[in-house]
Protein backbone atom coordinates (compact mmCIF):
# COMPACT_ATOMS: atom_id res chain seq x y z
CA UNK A 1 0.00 0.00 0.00
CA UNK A 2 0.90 3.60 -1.09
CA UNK A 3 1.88 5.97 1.55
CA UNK A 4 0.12 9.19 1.94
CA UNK A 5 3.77 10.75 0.42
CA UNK A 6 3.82 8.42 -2.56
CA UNK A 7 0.32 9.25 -3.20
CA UNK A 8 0.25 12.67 -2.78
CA UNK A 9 3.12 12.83 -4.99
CA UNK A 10 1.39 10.62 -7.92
CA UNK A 11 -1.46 13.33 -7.76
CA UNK A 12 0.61 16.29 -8.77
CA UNK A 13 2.31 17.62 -5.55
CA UNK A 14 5.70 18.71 -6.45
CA UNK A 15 6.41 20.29 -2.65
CA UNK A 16 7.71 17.50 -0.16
CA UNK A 17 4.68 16.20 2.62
CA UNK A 18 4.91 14.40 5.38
CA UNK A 19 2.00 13.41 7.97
CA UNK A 20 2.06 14.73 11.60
CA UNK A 21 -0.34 14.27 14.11
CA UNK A 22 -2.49 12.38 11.72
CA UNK A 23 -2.39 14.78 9.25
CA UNK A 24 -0.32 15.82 5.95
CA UNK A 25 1.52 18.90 5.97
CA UNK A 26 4.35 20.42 4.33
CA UNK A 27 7.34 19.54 5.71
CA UNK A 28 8.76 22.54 6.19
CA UNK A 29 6.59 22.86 8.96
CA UNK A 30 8.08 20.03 10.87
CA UNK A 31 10.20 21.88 13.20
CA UNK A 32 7.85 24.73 14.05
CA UNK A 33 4.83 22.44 14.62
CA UNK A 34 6.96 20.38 17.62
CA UNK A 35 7.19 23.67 19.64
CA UNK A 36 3.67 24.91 18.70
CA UNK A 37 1.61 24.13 21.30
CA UNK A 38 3.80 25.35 23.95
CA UNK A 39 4.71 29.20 21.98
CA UNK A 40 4.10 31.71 24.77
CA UNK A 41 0.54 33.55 24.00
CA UNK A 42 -0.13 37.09 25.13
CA UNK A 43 -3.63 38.04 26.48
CA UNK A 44 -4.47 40.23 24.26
CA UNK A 45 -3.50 38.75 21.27
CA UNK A 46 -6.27 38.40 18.49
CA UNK A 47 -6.05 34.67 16.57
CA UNK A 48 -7.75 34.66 12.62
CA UNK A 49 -8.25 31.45 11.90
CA UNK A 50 -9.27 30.11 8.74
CA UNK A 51 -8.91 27.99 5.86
CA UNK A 52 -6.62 28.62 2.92
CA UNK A 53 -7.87 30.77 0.42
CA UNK A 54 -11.59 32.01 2.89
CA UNK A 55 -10.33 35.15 2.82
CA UNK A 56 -7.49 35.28 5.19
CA UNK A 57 -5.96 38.37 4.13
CA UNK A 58 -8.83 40.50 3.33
CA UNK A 59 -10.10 39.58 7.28
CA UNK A 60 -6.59 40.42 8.18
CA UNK A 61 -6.51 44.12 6.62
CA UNK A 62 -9.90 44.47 8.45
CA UNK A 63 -8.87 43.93 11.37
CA UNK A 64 -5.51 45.64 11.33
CA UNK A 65 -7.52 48.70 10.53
CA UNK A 66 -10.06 47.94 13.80
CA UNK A 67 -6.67 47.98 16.15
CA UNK A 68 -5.22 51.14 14.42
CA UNK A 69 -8.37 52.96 14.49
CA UNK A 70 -8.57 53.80 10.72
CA UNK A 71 -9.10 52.62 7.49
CA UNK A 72 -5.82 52.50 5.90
CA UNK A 73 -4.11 49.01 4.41
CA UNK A 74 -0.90 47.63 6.06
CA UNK A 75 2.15 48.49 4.47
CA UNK A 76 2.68 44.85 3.70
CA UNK A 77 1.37 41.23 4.32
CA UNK A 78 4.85 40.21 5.21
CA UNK A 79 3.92 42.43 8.67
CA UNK A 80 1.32 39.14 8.96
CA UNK A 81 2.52 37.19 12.23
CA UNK A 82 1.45 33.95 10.24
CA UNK A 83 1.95 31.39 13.20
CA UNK A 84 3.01 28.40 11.34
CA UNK A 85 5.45 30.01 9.03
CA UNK A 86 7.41 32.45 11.90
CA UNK A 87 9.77 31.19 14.59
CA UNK A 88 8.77 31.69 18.10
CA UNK A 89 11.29 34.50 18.35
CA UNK A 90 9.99 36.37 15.87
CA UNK A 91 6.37 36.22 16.91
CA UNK A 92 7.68 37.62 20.24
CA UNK A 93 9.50 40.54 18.33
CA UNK A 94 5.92 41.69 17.03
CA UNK A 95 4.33 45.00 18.84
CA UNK A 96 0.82 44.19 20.54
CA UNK A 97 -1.85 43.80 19.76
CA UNK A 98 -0.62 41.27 17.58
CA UNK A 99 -3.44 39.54 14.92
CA UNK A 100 -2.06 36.24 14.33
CA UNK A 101 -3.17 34.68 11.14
CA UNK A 102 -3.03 30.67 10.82
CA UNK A 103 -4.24 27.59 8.91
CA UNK A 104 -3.63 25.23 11.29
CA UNK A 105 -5.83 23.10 13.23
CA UNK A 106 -6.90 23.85 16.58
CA UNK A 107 -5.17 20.62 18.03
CA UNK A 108 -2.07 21.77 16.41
CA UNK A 109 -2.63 25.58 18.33
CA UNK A 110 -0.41 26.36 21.02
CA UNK A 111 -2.18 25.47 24.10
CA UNK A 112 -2.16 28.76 26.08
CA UNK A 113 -4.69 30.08 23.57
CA UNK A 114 -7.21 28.03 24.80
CA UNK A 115 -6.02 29.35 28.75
CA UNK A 116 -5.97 33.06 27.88
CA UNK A 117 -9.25 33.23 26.10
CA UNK A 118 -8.18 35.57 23.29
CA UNK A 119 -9.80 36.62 20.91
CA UNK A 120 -10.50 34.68 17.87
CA UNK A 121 -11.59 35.29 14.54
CA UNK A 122 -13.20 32.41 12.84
CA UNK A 123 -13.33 32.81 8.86
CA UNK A 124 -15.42 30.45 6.92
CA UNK A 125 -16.10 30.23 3.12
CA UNK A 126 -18.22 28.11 1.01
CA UNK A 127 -15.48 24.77 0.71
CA UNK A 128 -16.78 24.98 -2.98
CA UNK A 129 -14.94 28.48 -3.14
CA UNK A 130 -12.10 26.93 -1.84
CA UNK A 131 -11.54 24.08 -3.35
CA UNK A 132 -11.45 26.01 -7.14
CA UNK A 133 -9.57 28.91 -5.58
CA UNK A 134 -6.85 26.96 -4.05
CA UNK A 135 -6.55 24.81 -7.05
CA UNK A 136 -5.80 27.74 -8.92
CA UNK A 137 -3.36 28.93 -6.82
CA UNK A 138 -1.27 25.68 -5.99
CA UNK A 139 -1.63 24.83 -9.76
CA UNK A 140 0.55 28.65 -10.37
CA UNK A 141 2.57 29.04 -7.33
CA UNK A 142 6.02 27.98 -6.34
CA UNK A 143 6.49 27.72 -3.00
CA UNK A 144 9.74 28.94 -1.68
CA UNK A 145 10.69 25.93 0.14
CA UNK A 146 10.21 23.49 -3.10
CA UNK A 147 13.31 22.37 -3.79
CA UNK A 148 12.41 21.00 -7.38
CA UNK A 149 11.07 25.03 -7.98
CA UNK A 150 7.88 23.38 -9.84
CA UNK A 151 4.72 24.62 -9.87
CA UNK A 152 3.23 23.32 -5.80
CA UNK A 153 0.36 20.93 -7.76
CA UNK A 154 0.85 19.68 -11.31
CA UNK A 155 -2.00 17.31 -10.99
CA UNK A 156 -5.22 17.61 -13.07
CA UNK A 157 -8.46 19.26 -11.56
CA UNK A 158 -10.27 16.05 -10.50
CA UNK A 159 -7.19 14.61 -9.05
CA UNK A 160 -7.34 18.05 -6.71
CA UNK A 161 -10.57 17.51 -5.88
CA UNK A 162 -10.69 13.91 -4.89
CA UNK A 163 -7.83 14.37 -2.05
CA UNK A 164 -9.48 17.74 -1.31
CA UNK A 165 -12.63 15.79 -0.31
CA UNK A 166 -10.79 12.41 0.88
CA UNK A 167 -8.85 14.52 3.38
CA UNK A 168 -5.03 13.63 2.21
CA UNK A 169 -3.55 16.30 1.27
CA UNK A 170 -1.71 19.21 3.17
CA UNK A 171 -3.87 20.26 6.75
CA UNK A 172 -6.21 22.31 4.36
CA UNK A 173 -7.91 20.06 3.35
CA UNK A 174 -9.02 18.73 6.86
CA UNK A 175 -12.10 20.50 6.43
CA UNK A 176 -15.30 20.17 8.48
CA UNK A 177 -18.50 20.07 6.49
CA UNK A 178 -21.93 21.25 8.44
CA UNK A 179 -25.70 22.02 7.58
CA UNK A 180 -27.55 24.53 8.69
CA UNK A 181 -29.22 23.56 11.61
C-alpha cells in the first residue's frame, strides 16, 4: 500500500509532505509544529483562523484597521505574524496587539490560547470556493521551500478535488462540512 507521500506525490504535488499528528503537511513545517503548542501567548492577542484561500488576508486588513483605528491598508502582508510560518522568536518581536493569522488546526494551536481566552476570529467560506480557488493557486505558485522550484500541484483538476474531499492532502484540506441547523 501507497503511503500518503507516494500518493500525494502521484497526484501532482511537487512540494515534499509528510504526515504529523495524523495529518499531511508540508514539511517545512516540521520543526515549528513540535514547539507549537507550547509558543508563549499574550492576552491580548487576536487569533484569525481560517482555511486557505476564505479570505485570510482580506479579514486580516480588516482587522488591522479595527486595532489602528482607521481605514488604511498595512504596508505589507509580510507584517502578517502567520503562526506556522514564523519562529517563536519572531512572533515575540511583534508589537501588541498582535493579529495572528493561521491555517492550522486547533489541536495543532499552542495550548495557552485556549487558557488566555483571546480573541479569535473564525473565517469560513463556502469549501466549494475553496476548493477552485486553491486549485488555482497551488496549480501557479512555487512555494519557496520546493526544492524541485515546480509549480506546488501539477496534478489535473479532478485529481485536486478527490484528495481535497478524501482529506489527504496538506492540513487544508481537513475540512469540516456542516448544515444549517
Amino acid at each position: 500500500m501507497a503511503t500518503i507521500e507516494e500518493l500525494n506525490k502521484l497526484a501532482g504535488w511537487t512540494a515534499p509532505l509528510v504526515k504529523i499528528d495524523g495529518v499531511v503537511e508540508f514539511k517545512t513545517l516540521t520543526e515549528k509544529l513540535k514547539t507549537m503548542k507550547s509558543r508563549p501567548i499574550r492576552d491580548d492577542d487576536i487569533f484569525l483562523c481560517s482555511y486557505p484561500k476564505s479570505g485570510t488576508h482580506w479579514t486580516w486588513e480588516i482587522l488591522n484597521m479595527i486595532v489602528a483605528g482607521k481605514a488604511e491598508y498595512t504596508k505589507h502582508w509580510i507584517n502578517s505574524a502567520a503562526l506556522e510560518h514564523r519562529t517563536g522568536e519572531g512572533m515575540e518581536e511583534l508589537a501588541s496587539p498582535r493579529i495572528i493569522q493561521t491555517h492550522l488546526l486547533p489541536g495543532h494551536m499552542p495550548e495557552l490560547l485556549w487558557e488566555r481566552r483571546c480573541k479569535v476570529v473564525y473565517v469560513q467560506r463556502n469549501p466549494k470556493d475553496c476548493a477552485v480557488s486553491y486549485f488555482c493557486q497551488l496549480s501557479q505558485q512555487v512555494r519557496e521551500d520546493n526544492p524541485s522550484r515546480q509549480v506546488t500541484f501539477t496534478g489535473s483538476w479532478d485529481e485536486f478535488l478527490r484528495f481535497f474531499i478524501d482529506g489527504n492532502g496538506t492540513n487544508i484540506f481537513v475540512f469540516t462540512f456542516s448544515t444549517a441547523g
